[in-house]
N, C-alpha and C. Protein backbone atom coordinates (compact mmCIF):
# COMPACT_ATOMS: atom_id res chain seq x y z
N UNK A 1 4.49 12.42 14.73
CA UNK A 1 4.85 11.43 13.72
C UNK A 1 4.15 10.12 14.05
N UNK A 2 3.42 9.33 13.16
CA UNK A 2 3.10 8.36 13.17
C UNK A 2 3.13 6.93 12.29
N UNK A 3 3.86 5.75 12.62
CA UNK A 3 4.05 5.04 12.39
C UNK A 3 3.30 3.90 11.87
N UNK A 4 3.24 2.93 10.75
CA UNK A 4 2.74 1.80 10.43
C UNK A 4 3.46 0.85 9.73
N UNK A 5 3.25 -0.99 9.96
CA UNK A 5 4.19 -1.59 8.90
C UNK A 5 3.15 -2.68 9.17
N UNK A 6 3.53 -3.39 8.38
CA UNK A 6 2.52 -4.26 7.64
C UNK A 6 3.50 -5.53 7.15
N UNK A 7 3.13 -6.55 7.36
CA UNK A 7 3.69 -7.86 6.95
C UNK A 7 2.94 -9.13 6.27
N UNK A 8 3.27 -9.60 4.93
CA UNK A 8 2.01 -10.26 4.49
C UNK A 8 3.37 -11.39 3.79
N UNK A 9 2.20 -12.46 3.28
CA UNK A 9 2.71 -14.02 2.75
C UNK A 9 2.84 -13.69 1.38
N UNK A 10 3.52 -13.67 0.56
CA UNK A 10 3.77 -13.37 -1.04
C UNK A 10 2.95 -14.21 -1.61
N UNK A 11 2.72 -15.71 -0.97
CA UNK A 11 1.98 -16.84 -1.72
C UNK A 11 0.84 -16.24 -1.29
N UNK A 12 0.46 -15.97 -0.38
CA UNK A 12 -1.04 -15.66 0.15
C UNK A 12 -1.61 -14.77 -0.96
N UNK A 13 -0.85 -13.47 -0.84
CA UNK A 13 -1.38 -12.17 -2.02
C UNK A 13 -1.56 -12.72 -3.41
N UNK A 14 -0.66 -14.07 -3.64
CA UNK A 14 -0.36 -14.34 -5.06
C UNK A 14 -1.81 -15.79 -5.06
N UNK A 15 -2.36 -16.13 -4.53
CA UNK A 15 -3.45 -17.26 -4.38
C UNK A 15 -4.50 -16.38 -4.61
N UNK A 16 -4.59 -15.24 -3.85
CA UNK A 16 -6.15 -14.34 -3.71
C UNK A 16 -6.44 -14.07 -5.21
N UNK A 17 -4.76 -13.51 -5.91
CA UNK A 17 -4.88 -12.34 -7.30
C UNK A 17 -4.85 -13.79 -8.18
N UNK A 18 -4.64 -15.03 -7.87
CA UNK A 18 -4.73 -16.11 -9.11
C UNK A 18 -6.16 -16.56 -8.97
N UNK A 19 -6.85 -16.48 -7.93
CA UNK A 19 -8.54 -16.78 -7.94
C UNK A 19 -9.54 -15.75 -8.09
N UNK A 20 -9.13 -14.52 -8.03
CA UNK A 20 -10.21 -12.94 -8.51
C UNK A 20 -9.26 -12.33 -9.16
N UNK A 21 -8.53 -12.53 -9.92
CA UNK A 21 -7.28 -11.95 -10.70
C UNK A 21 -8.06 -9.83 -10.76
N UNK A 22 -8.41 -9.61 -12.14
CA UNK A 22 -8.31 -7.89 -11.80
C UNK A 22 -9.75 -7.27 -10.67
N UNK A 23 -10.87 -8.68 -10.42
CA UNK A 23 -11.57 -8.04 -8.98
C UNK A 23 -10.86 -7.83 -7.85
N UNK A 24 -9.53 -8.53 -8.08
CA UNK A 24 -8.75 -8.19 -6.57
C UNK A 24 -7.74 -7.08 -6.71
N UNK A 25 -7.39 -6.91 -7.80
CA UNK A 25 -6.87 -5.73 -8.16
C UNK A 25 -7.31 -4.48 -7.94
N UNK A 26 -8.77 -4.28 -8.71
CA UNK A 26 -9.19 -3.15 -8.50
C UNK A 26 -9.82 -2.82 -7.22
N UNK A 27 -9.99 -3.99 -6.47
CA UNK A 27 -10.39 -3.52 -4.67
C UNK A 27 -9.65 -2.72 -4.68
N UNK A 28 -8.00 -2.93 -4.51
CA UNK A 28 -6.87 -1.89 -3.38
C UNK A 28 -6.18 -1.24 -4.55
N UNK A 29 -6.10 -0.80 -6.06
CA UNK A 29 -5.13 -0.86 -6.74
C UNK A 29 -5.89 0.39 -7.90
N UNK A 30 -5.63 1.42 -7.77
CA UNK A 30 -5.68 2.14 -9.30
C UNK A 30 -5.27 1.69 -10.28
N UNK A 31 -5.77 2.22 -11.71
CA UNK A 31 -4.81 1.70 -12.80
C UNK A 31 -3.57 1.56 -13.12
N UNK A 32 -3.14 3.45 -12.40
CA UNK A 32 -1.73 3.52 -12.58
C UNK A 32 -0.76 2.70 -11.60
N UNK A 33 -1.20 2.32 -10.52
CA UNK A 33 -0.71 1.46 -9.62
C UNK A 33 -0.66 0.18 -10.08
N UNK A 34 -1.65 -0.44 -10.81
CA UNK A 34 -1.93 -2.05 -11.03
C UNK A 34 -0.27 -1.98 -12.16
N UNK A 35 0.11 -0.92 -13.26
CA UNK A 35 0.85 -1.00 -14.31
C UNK A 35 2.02 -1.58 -13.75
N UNK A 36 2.44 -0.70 -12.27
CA UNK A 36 3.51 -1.06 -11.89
C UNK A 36 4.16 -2.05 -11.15
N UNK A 37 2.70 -3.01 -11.32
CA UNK A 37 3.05 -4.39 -10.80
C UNK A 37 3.82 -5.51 -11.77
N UNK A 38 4.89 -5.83 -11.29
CA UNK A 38 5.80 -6.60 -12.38
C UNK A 38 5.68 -8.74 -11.60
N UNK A 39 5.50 -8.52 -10.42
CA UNK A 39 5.34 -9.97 -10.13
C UNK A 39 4.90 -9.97 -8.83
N UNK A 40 4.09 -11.01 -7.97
CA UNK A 40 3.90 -11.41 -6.77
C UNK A 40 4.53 -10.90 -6.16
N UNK A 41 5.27 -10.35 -5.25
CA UNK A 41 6.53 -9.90 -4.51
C UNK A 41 5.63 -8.36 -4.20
N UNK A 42 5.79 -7.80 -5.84
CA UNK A 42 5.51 -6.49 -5.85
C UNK A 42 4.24 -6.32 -5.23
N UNK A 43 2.91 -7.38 -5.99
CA UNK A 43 1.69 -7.10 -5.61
C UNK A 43 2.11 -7.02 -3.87
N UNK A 44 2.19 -7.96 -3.31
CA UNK A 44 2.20 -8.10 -1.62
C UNK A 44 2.70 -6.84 -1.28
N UNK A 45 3.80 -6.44 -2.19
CA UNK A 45 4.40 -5.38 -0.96
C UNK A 45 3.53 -4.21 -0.91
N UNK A 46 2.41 -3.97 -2.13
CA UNK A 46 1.72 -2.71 -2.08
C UNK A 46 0.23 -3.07 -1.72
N UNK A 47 0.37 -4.18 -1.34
CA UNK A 47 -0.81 -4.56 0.03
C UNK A 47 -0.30 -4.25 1.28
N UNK A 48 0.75 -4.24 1.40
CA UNK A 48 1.41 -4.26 3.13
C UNK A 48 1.81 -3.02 2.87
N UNK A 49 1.82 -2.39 1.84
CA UNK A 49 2.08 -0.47 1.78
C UNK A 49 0.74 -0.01 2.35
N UNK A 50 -0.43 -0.59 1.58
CA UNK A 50 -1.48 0.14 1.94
C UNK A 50 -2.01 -0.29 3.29
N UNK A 51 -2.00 -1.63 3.77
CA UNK A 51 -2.35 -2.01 5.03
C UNK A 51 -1.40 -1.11 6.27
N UNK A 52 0.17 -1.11 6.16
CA UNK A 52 0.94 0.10 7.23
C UNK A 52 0.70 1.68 6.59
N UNK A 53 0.42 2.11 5.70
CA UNK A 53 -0.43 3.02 5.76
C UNK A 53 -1.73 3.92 6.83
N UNK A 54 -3.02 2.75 6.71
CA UNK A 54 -3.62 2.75 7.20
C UNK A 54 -3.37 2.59 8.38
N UNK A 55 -2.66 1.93 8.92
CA UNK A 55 -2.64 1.04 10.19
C UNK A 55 -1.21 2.86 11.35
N UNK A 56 -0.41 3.05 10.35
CA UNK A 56 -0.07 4.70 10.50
C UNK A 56 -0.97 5.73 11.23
N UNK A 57 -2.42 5.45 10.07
CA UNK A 57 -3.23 6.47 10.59
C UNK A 57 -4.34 5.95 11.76
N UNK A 58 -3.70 5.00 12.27
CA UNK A 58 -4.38 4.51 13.53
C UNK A 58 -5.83 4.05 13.08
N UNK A 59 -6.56 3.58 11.90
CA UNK A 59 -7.70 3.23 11.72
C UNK A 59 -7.83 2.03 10.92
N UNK A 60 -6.80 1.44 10.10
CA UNK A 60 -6.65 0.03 9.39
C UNK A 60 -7.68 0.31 7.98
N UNK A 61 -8.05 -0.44 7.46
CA UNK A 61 -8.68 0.02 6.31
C UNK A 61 -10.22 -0.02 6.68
N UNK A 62 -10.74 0.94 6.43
CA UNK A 62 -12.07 1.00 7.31
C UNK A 62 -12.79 2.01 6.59
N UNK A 63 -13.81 2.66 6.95
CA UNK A 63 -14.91 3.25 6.46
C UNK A 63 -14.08 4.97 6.11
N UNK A 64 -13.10 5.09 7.63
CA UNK A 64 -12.20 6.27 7.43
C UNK A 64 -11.06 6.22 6.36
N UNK A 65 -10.73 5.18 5.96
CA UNK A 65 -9.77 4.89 4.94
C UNK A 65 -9.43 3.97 4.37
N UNK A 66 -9.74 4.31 3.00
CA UNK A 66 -10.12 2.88 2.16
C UNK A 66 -8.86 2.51 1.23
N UNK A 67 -9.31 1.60 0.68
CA UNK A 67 -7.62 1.17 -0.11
C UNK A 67 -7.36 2.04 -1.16
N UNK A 68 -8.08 3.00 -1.81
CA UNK A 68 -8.09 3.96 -3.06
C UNK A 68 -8.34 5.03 -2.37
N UNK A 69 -8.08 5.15 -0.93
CA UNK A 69 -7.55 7.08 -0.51
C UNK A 69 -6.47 7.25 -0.92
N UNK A 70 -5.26 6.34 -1.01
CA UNK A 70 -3.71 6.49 -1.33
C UNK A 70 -3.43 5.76 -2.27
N UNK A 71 -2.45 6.12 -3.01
CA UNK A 71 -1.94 6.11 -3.90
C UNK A 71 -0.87 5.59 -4.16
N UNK A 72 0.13 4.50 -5.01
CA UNK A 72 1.58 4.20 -4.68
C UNK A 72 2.03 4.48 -5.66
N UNK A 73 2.89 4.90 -6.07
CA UNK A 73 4.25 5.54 -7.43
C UNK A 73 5.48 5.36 -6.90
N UNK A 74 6.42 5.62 -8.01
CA UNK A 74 8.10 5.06 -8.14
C UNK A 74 8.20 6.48 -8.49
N UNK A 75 9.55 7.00 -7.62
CA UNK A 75 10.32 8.29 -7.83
C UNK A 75 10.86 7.71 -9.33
N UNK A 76 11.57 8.84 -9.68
CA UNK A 76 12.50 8.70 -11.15
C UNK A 76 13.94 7.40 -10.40
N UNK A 77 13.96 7.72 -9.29
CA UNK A 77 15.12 6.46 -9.06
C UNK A 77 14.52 5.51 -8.19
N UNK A 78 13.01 5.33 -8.53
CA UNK A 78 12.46 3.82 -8.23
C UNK A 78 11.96 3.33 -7.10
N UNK A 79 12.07 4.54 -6.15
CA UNK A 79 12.04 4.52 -4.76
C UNK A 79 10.42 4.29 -4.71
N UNK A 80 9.75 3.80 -3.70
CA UNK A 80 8.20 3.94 -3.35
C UNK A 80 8.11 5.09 -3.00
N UNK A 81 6.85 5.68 -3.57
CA UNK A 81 5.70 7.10 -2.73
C UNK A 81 4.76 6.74 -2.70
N UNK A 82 4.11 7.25 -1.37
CA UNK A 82 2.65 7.01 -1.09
C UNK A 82 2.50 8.62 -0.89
N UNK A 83 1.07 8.75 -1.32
CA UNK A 83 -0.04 9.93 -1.61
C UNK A 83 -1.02 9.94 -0.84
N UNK A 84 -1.67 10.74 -0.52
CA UNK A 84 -3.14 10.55 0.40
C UNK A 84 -4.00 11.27 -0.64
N UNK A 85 -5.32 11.27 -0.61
CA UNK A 85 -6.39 12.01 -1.35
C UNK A 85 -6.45 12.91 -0.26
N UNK A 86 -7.22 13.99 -1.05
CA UNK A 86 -6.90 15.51 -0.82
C UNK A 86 -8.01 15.04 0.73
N UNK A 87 -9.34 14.85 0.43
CA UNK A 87 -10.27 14.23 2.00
C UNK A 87 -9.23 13.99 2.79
N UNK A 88 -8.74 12.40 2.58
CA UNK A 88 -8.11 11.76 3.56
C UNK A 88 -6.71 12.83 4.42
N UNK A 89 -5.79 13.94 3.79
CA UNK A 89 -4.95 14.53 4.11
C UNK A 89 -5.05 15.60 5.43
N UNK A 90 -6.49 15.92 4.47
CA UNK A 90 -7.24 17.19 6.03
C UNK A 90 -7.70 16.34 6.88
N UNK A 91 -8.47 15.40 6.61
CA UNK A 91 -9.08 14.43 7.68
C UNK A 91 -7.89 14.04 9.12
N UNK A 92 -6.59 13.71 8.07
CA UNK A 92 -5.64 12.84 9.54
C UNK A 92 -4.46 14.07 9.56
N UNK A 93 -4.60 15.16 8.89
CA UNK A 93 -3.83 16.36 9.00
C UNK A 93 -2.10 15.77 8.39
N UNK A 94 -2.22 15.39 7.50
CA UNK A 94 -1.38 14.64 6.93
C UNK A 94 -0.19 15.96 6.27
N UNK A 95 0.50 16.31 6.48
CA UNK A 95 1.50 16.91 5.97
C UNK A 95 2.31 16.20 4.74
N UNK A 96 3.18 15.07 5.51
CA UNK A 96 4.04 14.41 4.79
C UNK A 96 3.99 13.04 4.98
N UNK A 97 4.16 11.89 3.73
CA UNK A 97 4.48 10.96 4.17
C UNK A 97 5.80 10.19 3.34
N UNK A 98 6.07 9.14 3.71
CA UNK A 98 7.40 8.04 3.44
C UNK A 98 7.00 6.78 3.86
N UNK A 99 7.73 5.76 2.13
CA UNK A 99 6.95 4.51 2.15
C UNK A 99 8.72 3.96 2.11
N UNK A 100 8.34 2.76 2.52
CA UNK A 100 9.79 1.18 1.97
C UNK A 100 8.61 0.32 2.02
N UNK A 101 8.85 -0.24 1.41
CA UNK A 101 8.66 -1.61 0.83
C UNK A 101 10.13 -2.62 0.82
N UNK A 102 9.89 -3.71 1.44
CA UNK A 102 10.78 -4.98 1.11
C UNK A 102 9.91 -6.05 0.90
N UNK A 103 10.74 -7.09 0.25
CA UNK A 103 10.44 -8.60 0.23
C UNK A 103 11.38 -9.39 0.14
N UNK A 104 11.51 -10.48 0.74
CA UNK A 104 12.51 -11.78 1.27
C UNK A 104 11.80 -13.11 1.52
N UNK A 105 12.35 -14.10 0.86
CA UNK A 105 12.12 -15.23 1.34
C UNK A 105 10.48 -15.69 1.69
N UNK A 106 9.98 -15.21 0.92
CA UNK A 106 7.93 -15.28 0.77
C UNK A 106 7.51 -14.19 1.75
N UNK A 107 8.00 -13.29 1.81
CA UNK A 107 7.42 -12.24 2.70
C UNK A 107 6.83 -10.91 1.99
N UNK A 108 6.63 -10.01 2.05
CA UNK A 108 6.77 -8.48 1.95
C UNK A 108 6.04 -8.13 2.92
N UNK A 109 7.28 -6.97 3.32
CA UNK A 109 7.00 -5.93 4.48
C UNK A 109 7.26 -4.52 4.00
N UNK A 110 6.09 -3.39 4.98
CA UNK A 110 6.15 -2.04 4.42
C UNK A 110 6.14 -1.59 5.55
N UNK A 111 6.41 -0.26 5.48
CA UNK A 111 6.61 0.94 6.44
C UNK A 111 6.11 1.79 5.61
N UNK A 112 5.20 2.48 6.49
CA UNK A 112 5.02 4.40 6.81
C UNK A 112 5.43 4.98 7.45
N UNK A 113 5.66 6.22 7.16
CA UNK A 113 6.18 7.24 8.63
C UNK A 113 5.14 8.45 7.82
N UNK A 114 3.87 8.86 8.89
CA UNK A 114 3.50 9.68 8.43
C UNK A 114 4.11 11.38 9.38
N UNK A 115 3.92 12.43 8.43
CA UNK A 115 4.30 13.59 9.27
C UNK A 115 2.68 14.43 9.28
């Protein structure tokens, strides 16, 4: 089992996406991912999803894994999922994974637990 979490500034994520608004989007963010962004909070937390992600698979976002190997979606009761691309899964032998996301007080923080 391997672990990642990620901690970022809500204002920070929300300064980058108000000065490259959808170039900063589409760096780390599919379409279907960008939809389910409802405010600042959200964007950060699925930067610090994909940064403890990566950071899980012991390589950070890098040449081995880029911000569009994974994927983020809402179960039917809203919960975060993260996905790997089919490469990236055989590559880190990825079985299973599990996302949280929080945010408080200008923060968002994420967790992985990969299996």
């Amino acid at each position: 089992m391997r672990v990642g979490c990620d901690l970022v500034s809500i204002e920070r994520v929300e300064k980058i996406y108000n000065k490259h608004a959808h170039a900063f989007l589409n760096k780390f963010l599919n379409l279907d991912e960008q939809k389910l962004i409802k405010n600042p909070a959200t964007l950060a937390g699925f930067w610090a999803a994909k940064e403890a992600a990566s950071k899980a698979l012991g390589v950070g976002i890098s040449k081995h894994c880029g911000f569009l190997d994974m994927t983020i979606s809402k179960s039917k009761k809203n919960a975060p999922k993260i996905k790997f691309c089919k490469k990236t899964k055989r590559k880190f032998h990825i079985k299973k994974a599990s996302l949280s996301i929080s945010h408080d007080k200008g923060v968002a923080m994420a967790v992985v637990i990969i299996k």
